[in-house]
N, C-alpha and C. Protein backbone atom coordinates (compact mmCIF):
# COMPACT_ATOMS: atom_id res chain seq x y z
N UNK A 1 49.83 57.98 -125.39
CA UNK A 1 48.98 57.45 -126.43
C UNK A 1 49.43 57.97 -127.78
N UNK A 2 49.10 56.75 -129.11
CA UNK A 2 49.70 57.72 -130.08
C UNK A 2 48.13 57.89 -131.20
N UNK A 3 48.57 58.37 -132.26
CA UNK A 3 47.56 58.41 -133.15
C UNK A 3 47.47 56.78 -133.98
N UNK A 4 46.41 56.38 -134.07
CA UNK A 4 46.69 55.41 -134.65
C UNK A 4 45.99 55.59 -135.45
N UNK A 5 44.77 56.57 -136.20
CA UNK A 5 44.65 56.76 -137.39
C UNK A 5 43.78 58.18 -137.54
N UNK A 6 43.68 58.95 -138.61
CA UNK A 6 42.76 59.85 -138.57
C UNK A 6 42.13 59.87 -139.84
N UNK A 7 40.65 59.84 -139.64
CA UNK A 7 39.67 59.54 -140.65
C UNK A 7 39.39 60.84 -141.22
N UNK A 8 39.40 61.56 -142.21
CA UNK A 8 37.93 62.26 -142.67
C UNK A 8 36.64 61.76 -142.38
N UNK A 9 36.10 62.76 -141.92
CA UNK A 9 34.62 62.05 -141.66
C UNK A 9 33.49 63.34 -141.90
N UNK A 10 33.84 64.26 -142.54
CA UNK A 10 32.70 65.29 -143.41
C UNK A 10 33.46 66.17 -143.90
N UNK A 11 33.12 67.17 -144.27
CA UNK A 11 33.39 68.86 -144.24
C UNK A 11 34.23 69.35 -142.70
N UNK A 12 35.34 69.53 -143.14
CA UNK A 12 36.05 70.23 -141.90
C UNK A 12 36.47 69.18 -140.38
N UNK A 13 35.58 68.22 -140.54
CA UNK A 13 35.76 67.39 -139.68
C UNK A 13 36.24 65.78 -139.70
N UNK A 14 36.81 65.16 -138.53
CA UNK A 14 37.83 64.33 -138.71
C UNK A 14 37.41 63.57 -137.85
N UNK A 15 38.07 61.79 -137.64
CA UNK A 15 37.70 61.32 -136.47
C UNK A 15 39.26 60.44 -136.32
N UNK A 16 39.61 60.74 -135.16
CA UNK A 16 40.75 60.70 -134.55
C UNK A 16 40.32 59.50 -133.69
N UNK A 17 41.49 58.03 -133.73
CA UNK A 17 41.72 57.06 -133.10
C UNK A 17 42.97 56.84 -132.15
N UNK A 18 42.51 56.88 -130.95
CA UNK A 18 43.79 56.67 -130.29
C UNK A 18 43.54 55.33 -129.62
N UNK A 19 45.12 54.43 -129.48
CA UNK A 19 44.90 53.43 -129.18
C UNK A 19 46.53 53.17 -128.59
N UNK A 20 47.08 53.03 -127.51
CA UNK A 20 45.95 52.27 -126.14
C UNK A 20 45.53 53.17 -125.45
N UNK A 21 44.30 53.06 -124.31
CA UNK A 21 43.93 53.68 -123.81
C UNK A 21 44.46 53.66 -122.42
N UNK A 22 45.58 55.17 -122.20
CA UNK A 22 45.97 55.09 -120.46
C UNK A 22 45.56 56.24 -120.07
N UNK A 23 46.18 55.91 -118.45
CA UNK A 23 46.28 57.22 -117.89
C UNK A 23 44.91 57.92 -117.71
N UNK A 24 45.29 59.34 -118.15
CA UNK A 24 43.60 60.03 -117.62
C UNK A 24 42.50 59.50 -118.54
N UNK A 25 42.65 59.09 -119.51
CA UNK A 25 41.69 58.53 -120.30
C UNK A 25 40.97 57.52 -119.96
N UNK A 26 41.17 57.02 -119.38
CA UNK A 26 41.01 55.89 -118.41
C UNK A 26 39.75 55.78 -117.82
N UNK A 27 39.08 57.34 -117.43
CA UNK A 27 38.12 57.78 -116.24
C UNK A 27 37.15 57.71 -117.48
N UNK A 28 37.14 57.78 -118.89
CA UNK A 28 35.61 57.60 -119.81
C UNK A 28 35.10 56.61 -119.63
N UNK A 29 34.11 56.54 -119.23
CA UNK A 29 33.24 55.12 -119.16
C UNK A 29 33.06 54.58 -120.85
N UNK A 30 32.82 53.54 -121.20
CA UNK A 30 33.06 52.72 -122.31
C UNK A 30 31.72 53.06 -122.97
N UNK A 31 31.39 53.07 -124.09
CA UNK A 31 30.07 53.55 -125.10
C UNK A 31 29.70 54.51 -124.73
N UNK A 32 30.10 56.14 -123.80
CA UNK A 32 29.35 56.93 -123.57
C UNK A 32 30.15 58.11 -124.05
N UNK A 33 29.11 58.97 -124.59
CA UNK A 33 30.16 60.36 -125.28
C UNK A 33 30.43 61.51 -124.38
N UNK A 34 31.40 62.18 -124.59
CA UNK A 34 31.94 63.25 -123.71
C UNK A 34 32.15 64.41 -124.77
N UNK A 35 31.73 65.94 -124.15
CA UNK A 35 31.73 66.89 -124.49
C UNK A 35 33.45 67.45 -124.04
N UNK A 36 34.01 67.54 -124.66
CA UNK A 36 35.37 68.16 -124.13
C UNK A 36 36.21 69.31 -125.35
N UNK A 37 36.86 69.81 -124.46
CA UNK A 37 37.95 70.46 -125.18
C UNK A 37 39.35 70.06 -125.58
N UNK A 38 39.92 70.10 -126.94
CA UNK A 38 41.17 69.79 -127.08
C UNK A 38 42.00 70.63 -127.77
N UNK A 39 43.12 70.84 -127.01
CA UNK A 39 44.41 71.58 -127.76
C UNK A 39 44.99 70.53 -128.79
N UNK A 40 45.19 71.12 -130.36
CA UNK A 40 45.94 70.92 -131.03
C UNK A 40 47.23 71.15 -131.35
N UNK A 41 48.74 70.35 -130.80
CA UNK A 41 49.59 71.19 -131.44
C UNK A 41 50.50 70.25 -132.40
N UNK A 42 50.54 71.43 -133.77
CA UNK A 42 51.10 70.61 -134.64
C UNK A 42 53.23 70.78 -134.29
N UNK A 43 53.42 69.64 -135.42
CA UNK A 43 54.62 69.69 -135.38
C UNK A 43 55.77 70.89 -135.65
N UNK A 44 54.80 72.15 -136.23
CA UNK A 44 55.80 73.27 -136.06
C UNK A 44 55.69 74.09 -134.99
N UNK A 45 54.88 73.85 -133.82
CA UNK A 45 54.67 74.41 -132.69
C UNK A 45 53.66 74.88 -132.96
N UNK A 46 53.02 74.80 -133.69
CA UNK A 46 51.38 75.89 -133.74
C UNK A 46 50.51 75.37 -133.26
N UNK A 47 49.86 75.85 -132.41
CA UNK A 47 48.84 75.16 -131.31
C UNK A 47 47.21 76.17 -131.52
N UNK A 48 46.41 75.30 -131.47
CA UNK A 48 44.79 75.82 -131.38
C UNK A 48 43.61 74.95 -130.76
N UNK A 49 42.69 75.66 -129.74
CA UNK A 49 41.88 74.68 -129.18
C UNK A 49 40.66 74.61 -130.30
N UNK A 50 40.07 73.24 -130.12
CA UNK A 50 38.42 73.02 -130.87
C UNK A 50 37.93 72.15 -129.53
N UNK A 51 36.11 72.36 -130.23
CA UNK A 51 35.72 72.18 -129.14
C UNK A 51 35.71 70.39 -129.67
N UNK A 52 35.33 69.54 -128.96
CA UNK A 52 35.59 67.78 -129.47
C UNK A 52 34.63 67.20 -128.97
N UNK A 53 34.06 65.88 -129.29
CA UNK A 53 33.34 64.78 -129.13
C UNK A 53 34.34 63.92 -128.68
N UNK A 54 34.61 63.22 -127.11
CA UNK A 54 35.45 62.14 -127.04
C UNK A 54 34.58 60.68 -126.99
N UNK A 55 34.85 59.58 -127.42
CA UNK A 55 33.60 58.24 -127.17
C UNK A 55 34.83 57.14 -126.64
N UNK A 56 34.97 56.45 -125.59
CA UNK A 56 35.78 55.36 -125.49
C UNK A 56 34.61 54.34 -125.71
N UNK A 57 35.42 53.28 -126.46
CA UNK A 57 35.03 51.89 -127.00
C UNK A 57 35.74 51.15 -126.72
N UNK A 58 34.99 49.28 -125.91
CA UNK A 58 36.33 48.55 -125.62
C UNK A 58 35.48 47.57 -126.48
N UNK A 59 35.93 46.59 -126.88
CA UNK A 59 35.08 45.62 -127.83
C UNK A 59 35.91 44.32 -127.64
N UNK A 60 35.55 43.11 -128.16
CA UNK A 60 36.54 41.90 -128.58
C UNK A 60 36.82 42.17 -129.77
N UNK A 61 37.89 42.20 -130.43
CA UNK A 61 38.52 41.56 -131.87
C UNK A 61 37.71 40.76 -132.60
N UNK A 62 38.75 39.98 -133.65
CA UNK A 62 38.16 39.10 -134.20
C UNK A 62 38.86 37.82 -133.71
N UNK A 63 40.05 38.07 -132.52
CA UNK A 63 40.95 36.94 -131.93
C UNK A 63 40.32 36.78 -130.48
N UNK A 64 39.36 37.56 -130.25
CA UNK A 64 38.43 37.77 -128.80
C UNK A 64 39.34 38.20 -127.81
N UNK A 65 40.09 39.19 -128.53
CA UNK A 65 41.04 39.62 -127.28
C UNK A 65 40.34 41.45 -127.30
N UNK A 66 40.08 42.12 -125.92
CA UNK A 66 39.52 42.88 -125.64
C UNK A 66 40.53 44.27 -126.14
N UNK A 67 39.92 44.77 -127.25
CA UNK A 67 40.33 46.25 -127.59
C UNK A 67 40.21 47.44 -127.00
N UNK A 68 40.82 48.54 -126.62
CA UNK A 68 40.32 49.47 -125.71
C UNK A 68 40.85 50.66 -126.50
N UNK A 69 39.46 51.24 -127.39
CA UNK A 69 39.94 52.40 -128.05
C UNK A 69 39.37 54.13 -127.71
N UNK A 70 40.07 55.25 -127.76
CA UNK A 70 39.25 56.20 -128.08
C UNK A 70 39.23 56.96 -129.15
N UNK A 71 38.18 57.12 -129.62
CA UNK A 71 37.86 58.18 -130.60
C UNK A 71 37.10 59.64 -130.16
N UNK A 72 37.97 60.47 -130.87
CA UNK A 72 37.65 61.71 -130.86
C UNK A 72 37.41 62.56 -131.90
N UNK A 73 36.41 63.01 -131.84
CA UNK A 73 35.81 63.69 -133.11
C UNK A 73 35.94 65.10 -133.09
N UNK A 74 36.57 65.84 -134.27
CA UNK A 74 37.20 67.04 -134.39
C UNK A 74 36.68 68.04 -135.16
N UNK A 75 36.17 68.95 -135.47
CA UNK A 75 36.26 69.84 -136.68
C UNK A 75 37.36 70.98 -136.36
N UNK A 76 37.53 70.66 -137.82
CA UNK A 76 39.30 71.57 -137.78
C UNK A 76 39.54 71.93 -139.34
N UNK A 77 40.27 73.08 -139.76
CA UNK A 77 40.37 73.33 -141.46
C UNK A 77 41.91 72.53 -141.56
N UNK A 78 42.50 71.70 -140.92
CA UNK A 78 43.90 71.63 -140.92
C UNK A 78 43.50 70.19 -141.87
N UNK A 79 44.51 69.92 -142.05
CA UNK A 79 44.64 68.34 -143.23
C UNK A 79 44.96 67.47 -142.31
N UNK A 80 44.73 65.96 -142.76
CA UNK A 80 44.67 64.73 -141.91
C UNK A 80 45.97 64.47 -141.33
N UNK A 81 47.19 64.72 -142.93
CA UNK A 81 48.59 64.30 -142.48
C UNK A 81 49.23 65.43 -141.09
N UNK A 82 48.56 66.73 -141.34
CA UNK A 82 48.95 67.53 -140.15
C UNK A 82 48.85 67.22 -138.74
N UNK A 83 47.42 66.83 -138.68
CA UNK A 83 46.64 65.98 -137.35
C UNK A 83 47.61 64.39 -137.13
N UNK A 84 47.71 64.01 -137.83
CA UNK A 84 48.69 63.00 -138.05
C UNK A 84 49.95 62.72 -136.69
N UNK A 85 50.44 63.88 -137.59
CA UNK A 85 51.79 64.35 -136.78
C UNK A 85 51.80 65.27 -135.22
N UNK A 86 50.57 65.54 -134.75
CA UNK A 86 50.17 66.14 -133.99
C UNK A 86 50.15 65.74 -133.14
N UNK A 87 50.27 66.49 -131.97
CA UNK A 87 50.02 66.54 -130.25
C UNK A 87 48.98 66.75 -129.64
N UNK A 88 48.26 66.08 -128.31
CA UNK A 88 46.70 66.58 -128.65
C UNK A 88 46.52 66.56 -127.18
N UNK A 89 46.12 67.96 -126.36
CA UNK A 89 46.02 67.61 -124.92
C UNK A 89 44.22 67.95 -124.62
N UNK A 90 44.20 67.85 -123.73
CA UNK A 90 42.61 67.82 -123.34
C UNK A 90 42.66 68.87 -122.12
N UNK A 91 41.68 70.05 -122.40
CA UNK A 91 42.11 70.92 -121.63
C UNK A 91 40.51 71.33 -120.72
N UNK A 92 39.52 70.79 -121.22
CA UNK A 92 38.82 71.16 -120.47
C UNK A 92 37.74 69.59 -121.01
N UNK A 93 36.94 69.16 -120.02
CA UNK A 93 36.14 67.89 -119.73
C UNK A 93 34.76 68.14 -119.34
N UNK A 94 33.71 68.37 -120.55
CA UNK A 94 32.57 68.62 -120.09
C UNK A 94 31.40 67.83 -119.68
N UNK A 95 30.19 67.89 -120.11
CA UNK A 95 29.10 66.71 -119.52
C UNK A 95 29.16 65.66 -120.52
N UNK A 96 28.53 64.32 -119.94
CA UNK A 96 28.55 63.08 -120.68
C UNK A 96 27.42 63.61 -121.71
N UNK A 97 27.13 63.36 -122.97
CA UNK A 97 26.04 64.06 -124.13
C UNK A 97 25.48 62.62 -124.60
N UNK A 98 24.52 62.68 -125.05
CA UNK A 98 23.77 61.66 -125.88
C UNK A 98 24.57 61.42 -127.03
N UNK A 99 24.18 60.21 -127.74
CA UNK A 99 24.58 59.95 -129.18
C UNK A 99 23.93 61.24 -130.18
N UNK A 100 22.80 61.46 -129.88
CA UNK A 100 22.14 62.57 -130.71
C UNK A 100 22.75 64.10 -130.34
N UNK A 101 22.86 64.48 -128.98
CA UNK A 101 23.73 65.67 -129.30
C UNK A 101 24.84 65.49 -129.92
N UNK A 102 25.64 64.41 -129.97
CA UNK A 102 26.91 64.13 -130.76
C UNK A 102 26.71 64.65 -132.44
N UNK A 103 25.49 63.82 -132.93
CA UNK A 103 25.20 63.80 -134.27
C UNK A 103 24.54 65.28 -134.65
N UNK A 104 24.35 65.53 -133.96
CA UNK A 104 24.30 66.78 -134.19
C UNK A 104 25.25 68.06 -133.71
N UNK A 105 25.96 67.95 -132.97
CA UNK A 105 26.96 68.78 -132.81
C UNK A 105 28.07 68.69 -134.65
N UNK A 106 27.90 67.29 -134.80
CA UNK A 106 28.67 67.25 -136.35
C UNK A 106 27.59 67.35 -137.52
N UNK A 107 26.72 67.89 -136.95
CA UNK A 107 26.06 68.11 -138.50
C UNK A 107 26.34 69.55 -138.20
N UNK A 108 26.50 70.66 -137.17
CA UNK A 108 26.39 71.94 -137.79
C UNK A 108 27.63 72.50 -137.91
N UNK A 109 27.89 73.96 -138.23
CA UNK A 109 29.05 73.78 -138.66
C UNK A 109 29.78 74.56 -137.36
N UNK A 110 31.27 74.38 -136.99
CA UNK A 110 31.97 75.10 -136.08
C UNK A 110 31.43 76.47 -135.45
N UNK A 111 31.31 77.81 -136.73
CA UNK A 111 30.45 78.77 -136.17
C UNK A 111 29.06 78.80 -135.66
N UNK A 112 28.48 77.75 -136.26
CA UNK A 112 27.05 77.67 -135.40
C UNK A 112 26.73 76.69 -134.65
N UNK A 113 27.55 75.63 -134.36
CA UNK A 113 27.24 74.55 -134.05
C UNK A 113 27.31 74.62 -132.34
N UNK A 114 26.68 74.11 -131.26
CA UNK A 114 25.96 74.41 -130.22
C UNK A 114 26.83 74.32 -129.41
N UNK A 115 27.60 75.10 -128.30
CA UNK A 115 28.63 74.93 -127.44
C UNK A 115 28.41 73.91 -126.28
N UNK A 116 28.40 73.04 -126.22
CA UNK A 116 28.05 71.87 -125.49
C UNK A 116 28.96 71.27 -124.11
N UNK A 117 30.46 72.15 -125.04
CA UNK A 117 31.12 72.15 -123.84
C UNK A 117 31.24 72.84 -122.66
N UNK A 118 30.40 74.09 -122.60
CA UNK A 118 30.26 75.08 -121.60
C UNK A 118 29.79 74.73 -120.42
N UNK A 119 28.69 73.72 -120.42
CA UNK A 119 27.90 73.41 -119.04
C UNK A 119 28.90 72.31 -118.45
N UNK A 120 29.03 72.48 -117.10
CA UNK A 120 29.74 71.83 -116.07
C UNK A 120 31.23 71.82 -116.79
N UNK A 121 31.88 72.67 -117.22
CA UNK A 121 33.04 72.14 -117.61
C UNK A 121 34.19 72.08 -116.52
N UNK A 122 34.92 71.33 -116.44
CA UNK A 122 36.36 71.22 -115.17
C UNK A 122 37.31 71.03 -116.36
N UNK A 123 38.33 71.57 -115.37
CA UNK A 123 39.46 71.56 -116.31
C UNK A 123 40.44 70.27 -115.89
N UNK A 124 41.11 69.71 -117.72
CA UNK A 124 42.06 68.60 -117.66
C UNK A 124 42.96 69.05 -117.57
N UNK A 125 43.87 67.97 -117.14
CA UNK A 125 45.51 68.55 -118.28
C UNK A 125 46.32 67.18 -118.42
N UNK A 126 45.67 66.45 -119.43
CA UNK A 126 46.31 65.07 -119.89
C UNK A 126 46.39 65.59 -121.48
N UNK A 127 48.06 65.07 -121.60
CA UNK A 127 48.53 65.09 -123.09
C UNK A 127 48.50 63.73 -123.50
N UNK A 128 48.06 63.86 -125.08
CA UNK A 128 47.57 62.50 -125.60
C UNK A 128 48.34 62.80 -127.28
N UNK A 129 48.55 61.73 -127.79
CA UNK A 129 49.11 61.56 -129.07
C UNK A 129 50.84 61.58 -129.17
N UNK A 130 50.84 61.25 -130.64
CA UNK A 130 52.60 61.29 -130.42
C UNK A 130 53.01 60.24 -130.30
């Protein structure tokens, strides 16, 4: 999968589009959010986990041909063009969360914001981006 775009979307945080959707990604059910973990590694080898919001979305276009995207929501101090260029694996897969724990996991900030990924977590190991 590669990056196909990365948004700013507050303070510190980003929302990451990947598109197409294979492989282990595959197993998200469509409109429902996932608590997970992701390794970041940038293009000079520097690697760091955050904790993430994953959401797969499949929709029609505007040609009614069926889109199959995921977005993943990040807080990170790194810049967009860095994330950009980045490698992104998924290292741990926690419980499915509401839209509201979502919205609120991004309203607080990294140090206080509620570890969501802790309960039931199993571990991945699908690399994504690039």
């Amino acid at each position: 999968m590669k990056t196909y775009d990365v948004i700013p979307f507050g303070e510190r945080t980003f929302l990451l589009h990947f598109w197409p959707v294979t492989g282990f990604l595959e197993k998200f059910d469509s409109g429902q959010c996932y608590a997970t973990a992701c390794k970041i590694v940038l293009s000079d080898g520097y690697a760091d986990q955050h904790d993430c919001i994953v959401r797969r979305e499949r929709r029609l276009n505007f040609a009614n041909i069926l889109v199959d995207s995921i977005y993943v929501l990040v807080k990170s101090g790194l810049v967009a063009e860095a994330l950009s260029a980045a490698a992104y694996q998924m290292t741990h897969v926690g419980r499915a969360i509401s839209e509201a724990e979502a919205i609120a996991w991004r309203r607080d900030p990294p140090s206080q914001g509620p570890d969501i990924t802790s309960k039931n977590k199993k571990p991945a190991d699908d690399h994504f981006g690039q």
